[in-house]
N, C-alpha and C. Protein backbone atom coordinates (compact mmCIF):
# COMPACT_ATOMS: atom_id res chain seq x y z
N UNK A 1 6.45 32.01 1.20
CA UNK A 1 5.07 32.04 0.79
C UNK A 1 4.82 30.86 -0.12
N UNK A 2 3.58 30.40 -0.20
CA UNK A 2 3.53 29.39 -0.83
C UNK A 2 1.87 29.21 -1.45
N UNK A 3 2.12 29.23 -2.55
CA UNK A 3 0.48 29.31 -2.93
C UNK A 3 0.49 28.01 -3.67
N UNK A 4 -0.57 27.51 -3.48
CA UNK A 4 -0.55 25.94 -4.22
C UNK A 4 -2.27 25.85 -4.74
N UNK A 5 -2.08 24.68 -5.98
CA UNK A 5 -3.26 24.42 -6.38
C UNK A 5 -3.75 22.68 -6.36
N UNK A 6 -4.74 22.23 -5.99
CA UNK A 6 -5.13 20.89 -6.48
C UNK A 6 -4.92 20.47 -7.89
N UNK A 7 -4.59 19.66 -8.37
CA UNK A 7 -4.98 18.90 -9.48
C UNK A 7 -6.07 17.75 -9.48
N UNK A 8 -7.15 17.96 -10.01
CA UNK A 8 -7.80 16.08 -9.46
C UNK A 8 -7.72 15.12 -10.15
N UNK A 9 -7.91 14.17 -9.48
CA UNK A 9 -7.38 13.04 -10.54
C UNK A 9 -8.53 12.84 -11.79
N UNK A 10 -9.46 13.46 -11.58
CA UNK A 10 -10.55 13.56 -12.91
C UNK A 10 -10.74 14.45 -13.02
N UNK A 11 -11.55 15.32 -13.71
CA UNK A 11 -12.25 16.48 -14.77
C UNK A 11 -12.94 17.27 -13.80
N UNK A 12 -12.59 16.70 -12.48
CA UNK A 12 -13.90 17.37 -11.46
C UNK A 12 -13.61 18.79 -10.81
N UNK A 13 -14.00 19.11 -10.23
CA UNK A 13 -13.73 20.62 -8.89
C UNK A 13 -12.56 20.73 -8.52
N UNK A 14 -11.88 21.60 -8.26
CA UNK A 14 -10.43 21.82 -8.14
C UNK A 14 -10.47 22.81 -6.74
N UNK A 15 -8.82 22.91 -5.94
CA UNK A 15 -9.08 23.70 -4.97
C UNK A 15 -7.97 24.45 -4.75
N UNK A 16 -7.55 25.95 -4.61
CA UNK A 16 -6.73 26.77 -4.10
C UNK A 16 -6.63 27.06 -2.82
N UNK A 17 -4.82 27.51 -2.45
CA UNK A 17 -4.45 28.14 -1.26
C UNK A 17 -3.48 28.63 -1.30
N UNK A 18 -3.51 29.50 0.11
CA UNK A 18 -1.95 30.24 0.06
C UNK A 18 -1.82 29.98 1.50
N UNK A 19 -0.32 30.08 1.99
CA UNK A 19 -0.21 29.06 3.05
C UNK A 19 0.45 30.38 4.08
N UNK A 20 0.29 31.55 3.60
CA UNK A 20 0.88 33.00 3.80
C UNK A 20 -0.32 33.52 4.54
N UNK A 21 -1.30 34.06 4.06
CA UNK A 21 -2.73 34.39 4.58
C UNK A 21 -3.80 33.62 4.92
N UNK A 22 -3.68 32.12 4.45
CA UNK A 22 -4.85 31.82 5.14
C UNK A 22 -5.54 31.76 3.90
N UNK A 23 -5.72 32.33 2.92
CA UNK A 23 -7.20 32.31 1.90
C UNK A 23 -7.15 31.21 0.63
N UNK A 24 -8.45 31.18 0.42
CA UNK A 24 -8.19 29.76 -0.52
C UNK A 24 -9.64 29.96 -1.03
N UNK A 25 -9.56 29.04 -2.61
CA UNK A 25 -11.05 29.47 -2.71
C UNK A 25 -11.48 27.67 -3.69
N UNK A 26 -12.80 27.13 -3.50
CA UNK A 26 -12.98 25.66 -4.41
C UNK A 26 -13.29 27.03 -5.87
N UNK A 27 -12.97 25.41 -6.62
CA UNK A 27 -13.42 26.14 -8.24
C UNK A 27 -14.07 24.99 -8.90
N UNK A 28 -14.72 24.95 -9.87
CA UNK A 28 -15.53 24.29 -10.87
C UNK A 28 -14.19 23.36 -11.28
N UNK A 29 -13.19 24.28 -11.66
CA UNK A 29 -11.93 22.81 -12.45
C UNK A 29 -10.46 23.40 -12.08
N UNK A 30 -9.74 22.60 -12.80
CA UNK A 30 -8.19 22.65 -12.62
C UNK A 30 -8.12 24.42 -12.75
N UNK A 31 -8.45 24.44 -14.01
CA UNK A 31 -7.60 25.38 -15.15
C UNK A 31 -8.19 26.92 -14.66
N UNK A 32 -9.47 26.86 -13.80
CA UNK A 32 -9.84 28.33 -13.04
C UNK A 32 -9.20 27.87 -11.83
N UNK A 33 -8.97 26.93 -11.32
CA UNK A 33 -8.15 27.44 -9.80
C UNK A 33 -6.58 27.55 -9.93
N UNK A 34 -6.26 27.25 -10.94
CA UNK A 34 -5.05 27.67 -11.71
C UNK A 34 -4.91 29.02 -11.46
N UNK A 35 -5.75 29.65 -12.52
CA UNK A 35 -6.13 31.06 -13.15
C UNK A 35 -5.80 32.00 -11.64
N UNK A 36 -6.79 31.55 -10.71
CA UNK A 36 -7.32 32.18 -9.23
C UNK A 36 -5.80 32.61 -8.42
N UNK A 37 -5.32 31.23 -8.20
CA UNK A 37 -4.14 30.91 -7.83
C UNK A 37 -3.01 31.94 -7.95
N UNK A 38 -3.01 31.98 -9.28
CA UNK A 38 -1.63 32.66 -9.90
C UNK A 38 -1.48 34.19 -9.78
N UNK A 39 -2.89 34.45 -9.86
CA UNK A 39 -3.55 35.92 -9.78
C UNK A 39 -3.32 36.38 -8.35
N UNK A 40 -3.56 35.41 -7.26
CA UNK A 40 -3.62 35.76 -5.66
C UNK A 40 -1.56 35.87 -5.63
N UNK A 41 -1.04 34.64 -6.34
CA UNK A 41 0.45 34.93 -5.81
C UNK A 41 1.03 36.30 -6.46
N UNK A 42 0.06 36.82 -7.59
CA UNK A 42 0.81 37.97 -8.25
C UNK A 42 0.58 39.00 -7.16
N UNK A 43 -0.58 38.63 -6.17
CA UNK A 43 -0.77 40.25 -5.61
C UNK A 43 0.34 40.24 -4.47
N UNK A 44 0.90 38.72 -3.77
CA UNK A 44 1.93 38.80 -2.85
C UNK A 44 3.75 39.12 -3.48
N UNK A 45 3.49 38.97 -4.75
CA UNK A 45 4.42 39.69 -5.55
C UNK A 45 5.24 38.11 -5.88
N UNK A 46 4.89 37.17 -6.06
CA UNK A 46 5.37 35.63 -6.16
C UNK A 46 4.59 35.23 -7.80
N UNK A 47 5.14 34.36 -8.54
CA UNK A 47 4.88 34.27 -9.52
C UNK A 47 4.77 32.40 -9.75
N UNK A 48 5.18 31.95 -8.52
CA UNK A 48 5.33 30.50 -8.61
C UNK A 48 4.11 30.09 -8.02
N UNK A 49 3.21 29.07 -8.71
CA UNK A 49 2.40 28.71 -7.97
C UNK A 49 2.48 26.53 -8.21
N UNK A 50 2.34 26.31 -6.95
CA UNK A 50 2.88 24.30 -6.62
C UNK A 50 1.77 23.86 -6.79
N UNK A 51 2.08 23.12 -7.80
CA UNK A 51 0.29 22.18 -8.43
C UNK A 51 0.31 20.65 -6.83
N UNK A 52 -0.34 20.48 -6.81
CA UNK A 52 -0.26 19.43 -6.22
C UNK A 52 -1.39 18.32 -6.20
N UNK A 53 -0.94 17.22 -6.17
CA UNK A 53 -1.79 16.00 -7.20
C UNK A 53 -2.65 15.52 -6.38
N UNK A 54 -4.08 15.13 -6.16
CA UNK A 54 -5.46 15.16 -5.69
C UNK A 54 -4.97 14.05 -5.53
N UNK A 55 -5.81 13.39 -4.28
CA UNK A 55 -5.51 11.70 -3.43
C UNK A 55 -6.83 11.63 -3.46
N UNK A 56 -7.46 10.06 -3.05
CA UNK A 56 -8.36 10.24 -2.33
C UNK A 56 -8.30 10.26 -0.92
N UNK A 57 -8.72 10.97 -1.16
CA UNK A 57 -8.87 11.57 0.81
C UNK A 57 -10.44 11.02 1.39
N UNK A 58 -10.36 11.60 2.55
CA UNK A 58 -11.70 11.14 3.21
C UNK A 58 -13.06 11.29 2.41
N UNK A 59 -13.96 10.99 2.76
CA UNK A 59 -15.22 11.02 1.77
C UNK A 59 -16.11 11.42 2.99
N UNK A 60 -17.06 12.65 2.58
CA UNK A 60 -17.69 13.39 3.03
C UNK A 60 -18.20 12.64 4.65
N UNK A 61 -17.93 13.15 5.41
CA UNK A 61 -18.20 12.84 6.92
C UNK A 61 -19.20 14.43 7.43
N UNK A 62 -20.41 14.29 7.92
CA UNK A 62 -21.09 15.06 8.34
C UNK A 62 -20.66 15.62 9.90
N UNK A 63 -20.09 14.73 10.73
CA UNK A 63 -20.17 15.11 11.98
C UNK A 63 -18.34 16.28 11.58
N UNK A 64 -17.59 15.57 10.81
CA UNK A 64 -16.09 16.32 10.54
C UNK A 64 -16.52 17.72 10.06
N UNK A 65 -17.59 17.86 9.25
CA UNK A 65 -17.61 18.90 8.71
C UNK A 65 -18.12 20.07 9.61
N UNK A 66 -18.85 19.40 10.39
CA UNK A 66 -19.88 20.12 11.90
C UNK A 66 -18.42 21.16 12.39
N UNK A 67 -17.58 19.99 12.38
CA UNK A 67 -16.59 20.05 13.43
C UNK A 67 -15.27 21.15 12.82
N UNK A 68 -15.26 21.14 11.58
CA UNK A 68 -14.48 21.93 10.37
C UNK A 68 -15.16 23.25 10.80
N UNK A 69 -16.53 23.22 10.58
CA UNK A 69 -17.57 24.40 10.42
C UNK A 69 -16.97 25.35 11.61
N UNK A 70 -17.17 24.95 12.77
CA UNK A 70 -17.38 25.36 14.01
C UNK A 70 -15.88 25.94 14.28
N UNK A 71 -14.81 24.91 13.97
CA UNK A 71 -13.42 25.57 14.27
C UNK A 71 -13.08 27.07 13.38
N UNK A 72 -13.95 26.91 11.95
CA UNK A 72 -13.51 28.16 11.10
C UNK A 72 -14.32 29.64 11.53
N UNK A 73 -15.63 29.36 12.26
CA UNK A 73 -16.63 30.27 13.04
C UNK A 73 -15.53 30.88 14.19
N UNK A 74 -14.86 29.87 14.34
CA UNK A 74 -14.16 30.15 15.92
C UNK A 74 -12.75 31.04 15.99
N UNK A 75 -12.50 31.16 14.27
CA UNK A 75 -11.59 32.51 14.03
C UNK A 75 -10.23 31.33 13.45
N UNK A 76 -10.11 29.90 13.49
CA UNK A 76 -8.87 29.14 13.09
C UNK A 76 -8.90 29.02 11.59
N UNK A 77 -7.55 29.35 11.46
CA UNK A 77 -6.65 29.16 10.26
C UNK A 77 -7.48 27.77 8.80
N UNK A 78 -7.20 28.00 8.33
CA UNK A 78 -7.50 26.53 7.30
C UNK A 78 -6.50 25.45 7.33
N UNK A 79 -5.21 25.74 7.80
CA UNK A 79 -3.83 25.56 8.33
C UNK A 79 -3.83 24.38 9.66
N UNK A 80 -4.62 25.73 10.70
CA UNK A 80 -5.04 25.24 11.73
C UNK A 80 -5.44 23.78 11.78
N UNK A 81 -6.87 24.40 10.97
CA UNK A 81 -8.43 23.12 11.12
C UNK A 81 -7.74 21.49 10.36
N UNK A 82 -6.73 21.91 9.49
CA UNK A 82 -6.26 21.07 9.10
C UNK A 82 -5.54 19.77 10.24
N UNK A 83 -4.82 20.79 11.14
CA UNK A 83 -3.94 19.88 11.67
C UNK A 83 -4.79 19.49 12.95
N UNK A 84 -5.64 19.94 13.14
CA UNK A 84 -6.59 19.34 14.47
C UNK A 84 -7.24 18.31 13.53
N UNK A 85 -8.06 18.28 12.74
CA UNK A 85 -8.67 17.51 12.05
C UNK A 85 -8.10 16.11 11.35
N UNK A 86 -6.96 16.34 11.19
CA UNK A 86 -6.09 15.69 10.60
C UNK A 86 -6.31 15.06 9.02
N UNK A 87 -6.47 16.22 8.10
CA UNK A 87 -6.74 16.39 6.50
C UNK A 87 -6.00 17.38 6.14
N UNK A 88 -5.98 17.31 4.96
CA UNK A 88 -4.96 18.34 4.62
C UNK A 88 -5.83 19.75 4.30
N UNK A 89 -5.55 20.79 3.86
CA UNK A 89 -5.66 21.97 3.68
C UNK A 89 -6.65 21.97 2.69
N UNK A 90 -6.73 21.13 1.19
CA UNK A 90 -7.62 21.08 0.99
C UNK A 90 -8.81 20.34 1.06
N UNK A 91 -8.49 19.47 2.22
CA UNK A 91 -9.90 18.39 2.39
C UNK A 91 -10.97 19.81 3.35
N UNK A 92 -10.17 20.83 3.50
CA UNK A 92 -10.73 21.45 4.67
C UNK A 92 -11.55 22.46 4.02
N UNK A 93 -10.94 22.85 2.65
CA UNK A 93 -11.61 24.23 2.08
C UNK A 93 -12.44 22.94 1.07
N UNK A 94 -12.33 21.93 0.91
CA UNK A 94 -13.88 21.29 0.07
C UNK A 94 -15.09 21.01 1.07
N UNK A 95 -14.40 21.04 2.53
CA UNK A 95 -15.45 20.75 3.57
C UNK A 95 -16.22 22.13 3.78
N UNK A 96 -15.39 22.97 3.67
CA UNK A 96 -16.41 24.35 3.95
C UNK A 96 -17.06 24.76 2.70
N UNK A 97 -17.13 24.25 1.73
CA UNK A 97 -17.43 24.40 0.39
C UNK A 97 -18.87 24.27 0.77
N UNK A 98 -18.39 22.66 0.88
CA UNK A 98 -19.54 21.46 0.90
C UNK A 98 -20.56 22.16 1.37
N UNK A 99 -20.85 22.53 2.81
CA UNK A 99 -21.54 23.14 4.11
C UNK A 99 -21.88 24.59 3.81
N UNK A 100 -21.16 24.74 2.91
CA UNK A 100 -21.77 26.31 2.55
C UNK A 100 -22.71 26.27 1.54
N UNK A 101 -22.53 24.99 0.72
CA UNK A 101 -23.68 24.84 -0.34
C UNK A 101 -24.87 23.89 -0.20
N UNK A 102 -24.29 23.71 1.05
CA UNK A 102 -25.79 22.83 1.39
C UNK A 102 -26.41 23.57 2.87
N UNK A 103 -25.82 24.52 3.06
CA UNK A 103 -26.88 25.19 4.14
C UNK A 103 -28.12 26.44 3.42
C-alpha cells in the first residue's frame, strides 16, 4: 500500500493519494494534505505516508483535461488515467480538480 503526498515547490495547493484504492483528494496546502493523507493510511492500518517533491509538470491543457474528465466518467482508475495520459497521478487529480471547479 502506498499512500503518498505532494509537496509544492511553493506555498501553493497540495495533492493526496493512495495507490491501494484509487482515492485521492487536492487541498489548499502541504500541511492539510499531509493531515488528509495520514488519516486515510490510518484507516488501511499503515502509518507511513511518502511525501513526494512537486515538478513542474504540464500546464493546464483543456482538450487533456476533456480527455482526463471522460476516462474518470468511464469508471478508470487515477492510476489508470495516468498512464494513458501520460502524467503522473497527481497531474491527474489537479486536472479533475481543475474541471470540477470550473464547471
Amino acid at each position: 500500500m502506498s499512500v503518498w503526498v505532494e509537496k509544492p515547490a511553493d506555498t501553493g495547493s497540495a495533492v493526496w493519494g493512495c495507490s491501494t484504492c484509487d482515492r485521492g483528494a487536492w487541498c489548499s496546502d502541504h500541511t492539510t494534505a499531509r493531515l488528509e493523507a495520514r488519516t486515510h493510511a490510518r484507516g488501511h492500518g499503515e502509518s507511513t505516508v511518502n511525501v513526494i517533491r512537486a515538478h513542474r509538470g504540464p500546464t493546464a491543457d483543456q482538450t487533456r483535461d476533456n480527455r482526463i474528465r471522460t476516462l474518470r466518467s468511464a469508471g478508470h482508475s487515477i492510476r489508470q488515467i495516468a498512464e494513458t495520459v501520460g502524467i503522473s497521478n497527481a497531474g491527474v487529480t489537479k486536472s479533475l480538480a481543475r474541471t470540477r471547479a470550473n464547471a
